[in-house]
N, C-alpha and C. Protein backbone atom coordinates (compact mmCIF):
# COMPACT_ATOMS: atom_id res chain seq x y z
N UNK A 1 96.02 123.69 37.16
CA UNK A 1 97.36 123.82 36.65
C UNK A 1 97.65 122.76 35.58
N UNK A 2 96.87 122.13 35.20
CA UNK A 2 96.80 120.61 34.55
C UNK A 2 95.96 121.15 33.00
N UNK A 3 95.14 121.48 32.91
CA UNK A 3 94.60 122.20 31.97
C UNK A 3 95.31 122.60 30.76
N UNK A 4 94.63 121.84 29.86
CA UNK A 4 95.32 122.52 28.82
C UNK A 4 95.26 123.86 28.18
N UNK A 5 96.49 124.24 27.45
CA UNK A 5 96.34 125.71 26.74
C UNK A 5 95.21 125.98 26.56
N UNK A 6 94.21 125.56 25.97
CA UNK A 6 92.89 125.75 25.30
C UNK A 6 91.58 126.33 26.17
N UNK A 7 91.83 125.45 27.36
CA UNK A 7 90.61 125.57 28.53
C UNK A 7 91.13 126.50 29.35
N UNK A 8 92.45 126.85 29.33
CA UNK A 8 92.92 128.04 30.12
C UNK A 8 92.32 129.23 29.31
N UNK A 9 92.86 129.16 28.19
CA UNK A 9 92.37 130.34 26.97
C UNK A 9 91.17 130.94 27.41
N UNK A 10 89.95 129.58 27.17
CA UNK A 10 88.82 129.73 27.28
C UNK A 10 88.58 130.54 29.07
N UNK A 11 88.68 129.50 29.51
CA UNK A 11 88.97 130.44 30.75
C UNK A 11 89.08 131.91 30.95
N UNK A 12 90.05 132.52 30.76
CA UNK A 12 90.70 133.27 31.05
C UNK A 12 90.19 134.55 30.15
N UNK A 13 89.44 134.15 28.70
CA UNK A 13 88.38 134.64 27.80
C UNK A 13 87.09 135.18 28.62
N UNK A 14 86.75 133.99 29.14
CA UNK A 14 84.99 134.21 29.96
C UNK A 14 85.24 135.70 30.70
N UNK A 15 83.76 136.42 30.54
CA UNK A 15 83.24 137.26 30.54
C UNK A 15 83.62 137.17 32.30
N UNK A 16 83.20 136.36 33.37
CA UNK A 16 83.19 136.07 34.53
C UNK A 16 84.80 136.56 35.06
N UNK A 17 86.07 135.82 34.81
CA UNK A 17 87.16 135.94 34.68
C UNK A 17 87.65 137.32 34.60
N UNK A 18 87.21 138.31 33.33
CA UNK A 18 87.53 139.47 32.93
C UNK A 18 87.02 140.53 34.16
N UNK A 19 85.91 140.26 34.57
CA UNK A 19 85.37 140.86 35.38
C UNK A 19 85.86 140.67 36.39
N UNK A 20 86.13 139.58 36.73
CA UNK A 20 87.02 139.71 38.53
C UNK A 20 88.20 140.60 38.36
N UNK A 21 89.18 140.38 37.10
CA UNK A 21 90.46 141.15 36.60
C UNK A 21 89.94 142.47 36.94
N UNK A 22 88.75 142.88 35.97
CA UNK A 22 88.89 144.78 35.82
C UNK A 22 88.32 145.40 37.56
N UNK A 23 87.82 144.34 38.20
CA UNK A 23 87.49 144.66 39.92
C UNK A 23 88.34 144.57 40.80
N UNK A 24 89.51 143.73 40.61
CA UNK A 24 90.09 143.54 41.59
C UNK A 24 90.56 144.62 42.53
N UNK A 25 91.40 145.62 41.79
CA UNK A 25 91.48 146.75 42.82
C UNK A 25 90.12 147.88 42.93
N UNK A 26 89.31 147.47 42.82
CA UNK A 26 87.74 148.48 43.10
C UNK A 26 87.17 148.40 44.39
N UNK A 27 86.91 149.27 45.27
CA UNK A 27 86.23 148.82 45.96
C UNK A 27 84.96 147.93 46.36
N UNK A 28 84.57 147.23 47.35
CA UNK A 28 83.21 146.17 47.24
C UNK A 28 82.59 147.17 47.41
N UNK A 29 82.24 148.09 48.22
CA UNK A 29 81.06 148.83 47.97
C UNK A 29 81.17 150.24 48.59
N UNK A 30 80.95 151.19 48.16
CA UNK A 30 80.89 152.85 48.10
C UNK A 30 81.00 152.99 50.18
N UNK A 31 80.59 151.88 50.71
CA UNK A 31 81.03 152.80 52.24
C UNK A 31 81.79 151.83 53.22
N UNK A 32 82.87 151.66 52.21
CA UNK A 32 83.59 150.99 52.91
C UNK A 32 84.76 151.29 52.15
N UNK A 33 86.27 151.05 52.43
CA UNK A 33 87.33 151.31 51.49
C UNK A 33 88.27 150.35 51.07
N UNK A 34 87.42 149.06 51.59
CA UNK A 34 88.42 147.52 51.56
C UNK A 34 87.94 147.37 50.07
N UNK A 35 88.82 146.52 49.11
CA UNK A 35 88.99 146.35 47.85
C UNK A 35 88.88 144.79 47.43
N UNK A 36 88.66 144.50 46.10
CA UNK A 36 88.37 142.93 46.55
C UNK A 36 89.65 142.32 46.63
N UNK A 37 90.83 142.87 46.15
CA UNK A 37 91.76 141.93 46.21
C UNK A 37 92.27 142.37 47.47
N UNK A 38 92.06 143.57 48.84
CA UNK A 38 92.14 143.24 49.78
C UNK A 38 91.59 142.18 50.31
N UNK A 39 90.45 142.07 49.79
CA UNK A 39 89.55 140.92 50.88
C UNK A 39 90.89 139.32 50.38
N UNK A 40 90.70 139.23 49.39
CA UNK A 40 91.90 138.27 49.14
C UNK A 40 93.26 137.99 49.76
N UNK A 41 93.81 139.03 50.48
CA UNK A 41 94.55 139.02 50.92
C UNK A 41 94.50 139.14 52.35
N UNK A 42 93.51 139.39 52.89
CA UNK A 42 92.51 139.36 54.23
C UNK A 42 92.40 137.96 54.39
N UNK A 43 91.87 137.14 53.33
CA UNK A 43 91.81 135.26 53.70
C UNK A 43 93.23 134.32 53.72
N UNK A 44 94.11 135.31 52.87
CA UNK A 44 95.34 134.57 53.03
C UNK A 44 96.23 134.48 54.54
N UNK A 45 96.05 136.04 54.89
CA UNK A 45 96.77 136.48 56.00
C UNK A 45 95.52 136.72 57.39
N UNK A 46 95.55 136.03 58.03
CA UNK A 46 94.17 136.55 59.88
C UNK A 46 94.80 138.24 59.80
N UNK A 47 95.92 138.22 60.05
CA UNK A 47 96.40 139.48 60.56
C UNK A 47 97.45 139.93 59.43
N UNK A 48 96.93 140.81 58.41
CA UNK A 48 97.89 141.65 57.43
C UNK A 48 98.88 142.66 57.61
N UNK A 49 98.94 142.70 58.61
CA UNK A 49 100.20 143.59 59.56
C UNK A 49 101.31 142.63 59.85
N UNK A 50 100.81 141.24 59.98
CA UNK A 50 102.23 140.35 60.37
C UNK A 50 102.91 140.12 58.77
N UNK A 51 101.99 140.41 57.54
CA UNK A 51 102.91 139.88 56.78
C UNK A 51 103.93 141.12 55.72
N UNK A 52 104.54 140.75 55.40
CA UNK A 52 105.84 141.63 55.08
C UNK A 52 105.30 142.72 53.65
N UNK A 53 106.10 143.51 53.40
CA UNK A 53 105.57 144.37 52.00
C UNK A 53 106.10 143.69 50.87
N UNK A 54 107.10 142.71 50.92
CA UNK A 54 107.58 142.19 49.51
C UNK A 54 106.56 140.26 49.35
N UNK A 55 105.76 139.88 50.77
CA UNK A 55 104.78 139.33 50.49
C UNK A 55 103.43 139.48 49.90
N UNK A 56 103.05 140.79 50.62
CA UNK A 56 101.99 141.47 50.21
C UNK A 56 101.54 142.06 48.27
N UNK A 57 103.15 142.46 48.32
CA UNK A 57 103.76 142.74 46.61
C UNK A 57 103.24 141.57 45.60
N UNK A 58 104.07 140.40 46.30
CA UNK A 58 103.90 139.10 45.34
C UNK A 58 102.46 138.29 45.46
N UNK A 59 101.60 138.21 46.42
CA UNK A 59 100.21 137.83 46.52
C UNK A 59 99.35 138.72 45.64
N UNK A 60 99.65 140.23 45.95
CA UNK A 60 98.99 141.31 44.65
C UNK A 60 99.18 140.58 43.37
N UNK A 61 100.56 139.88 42.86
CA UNK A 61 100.80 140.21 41.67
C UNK A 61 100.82 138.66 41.47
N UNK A 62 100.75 138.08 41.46
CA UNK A 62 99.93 136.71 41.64
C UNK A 62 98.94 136.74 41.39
N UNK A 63 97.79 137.81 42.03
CA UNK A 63 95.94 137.55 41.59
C UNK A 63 95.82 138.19 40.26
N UNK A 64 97.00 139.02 39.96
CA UNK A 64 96.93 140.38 38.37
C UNK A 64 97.51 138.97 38.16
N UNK A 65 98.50 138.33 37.85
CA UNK A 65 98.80 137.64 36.70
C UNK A 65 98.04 135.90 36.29
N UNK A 66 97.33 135.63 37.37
CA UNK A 66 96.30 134.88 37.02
C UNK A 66 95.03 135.22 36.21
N UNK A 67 94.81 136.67 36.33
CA UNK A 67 93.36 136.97 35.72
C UNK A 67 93.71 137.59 35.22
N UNK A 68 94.65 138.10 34.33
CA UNK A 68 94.79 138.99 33.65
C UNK A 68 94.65 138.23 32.19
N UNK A 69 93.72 138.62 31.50
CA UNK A 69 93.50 137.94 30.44
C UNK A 69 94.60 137.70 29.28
N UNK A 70 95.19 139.35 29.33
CA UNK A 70 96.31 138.95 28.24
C UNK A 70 97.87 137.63 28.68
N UNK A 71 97.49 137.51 29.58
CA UNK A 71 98.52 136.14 30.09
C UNK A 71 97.94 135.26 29.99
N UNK A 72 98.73 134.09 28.69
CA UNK A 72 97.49 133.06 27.87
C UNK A 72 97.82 131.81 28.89
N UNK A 73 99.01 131.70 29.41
CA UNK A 73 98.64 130.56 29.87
C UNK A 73 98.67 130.56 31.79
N UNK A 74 99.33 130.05 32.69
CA UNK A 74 99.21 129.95 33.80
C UNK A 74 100.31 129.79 34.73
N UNK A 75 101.40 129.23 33.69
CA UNK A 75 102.89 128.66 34.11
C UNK A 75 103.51 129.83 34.92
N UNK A 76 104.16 129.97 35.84
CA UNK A 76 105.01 130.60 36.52
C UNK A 76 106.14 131.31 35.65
N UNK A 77 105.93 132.21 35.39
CA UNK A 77 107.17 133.34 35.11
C UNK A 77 107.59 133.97 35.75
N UNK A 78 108.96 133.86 35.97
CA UNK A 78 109.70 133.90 37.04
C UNK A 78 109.87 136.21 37.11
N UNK A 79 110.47 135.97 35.43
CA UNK A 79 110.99 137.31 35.30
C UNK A 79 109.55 138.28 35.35
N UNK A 80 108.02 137.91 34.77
CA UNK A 80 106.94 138.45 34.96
C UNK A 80 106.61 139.15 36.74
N UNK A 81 106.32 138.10 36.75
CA UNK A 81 106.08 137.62 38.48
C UNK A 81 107.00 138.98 39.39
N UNK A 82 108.59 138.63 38.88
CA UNK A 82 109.50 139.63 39.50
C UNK A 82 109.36 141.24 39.30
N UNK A 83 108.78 141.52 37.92
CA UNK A 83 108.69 143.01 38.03
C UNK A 83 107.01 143.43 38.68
N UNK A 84 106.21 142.35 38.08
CA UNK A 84 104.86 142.78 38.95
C UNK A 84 105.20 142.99 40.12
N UNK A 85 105.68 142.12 41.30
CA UNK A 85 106.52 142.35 42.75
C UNK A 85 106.74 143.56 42.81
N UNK A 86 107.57 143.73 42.15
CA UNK A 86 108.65 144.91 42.62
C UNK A 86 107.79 146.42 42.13
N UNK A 87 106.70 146.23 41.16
CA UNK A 87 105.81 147.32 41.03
C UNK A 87 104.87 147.61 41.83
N UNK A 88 104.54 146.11 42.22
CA UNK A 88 103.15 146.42 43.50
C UNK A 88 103.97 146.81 44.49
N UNK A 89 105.20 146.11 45.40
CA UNK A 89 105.60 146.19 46.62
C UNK A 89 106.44 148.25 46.57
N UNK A 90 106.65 149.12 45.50
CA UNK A 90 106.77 150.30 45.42
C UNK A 90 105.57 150.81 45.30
N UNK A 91 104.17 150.52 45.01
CA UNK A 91 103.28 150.80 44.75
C UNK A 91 102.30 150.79 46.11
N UNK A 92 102.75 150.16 47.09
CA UNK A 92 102.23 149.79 48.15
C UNK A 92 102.74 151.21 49.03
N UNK A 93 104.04 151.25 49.24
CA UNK A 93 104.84 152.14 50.00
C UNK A 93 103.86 153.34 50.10
């Protein structure tokens, strides 16, 4: 979070980075139907049934707006943040 504009850029550029972005909702592998940013949300939560749909919303949209390349820097946007929410947590339903 300390990082400057530049090394975020770079960051967020790398080939590695892009690739976690365009996987995140893909499945890990053809015989199974867990996704990687389920598994992400599998380490946050033991039990993903205790946690709520407008948590679940904002942890989704939290991992999209960290790796999403076209978001240059890292800072918290409040109003971003709020419609990703409110798209994943209808998107979830």
């Amino acid at each position: 979070m300390k990082a400057a504009p530049n090394e975020i850029k770079t960051w967020k550029e790398s080939p590695a980075v892009k690739e976690c972005y365009d996987l995140l909702h893909s499945k890990i592998n053809d015989d199974d139907d867990a996704t990687w940013c389920g598994r992400i949300l599998s380490k946050i939560w033991s039990d993903l049934f205790k946690a709520s749909s407008e948590q679940i919303a904002f942890a989704v949209s939290l991992c999209e707006f960290f790796l999403n390349p076209k978001n240059e820097d890292l800072k918290n946007d409040n109003k971003y943040l709020r419609i990703m929410t409110n798209k994943n947590n209808v998107s979830r339903k």
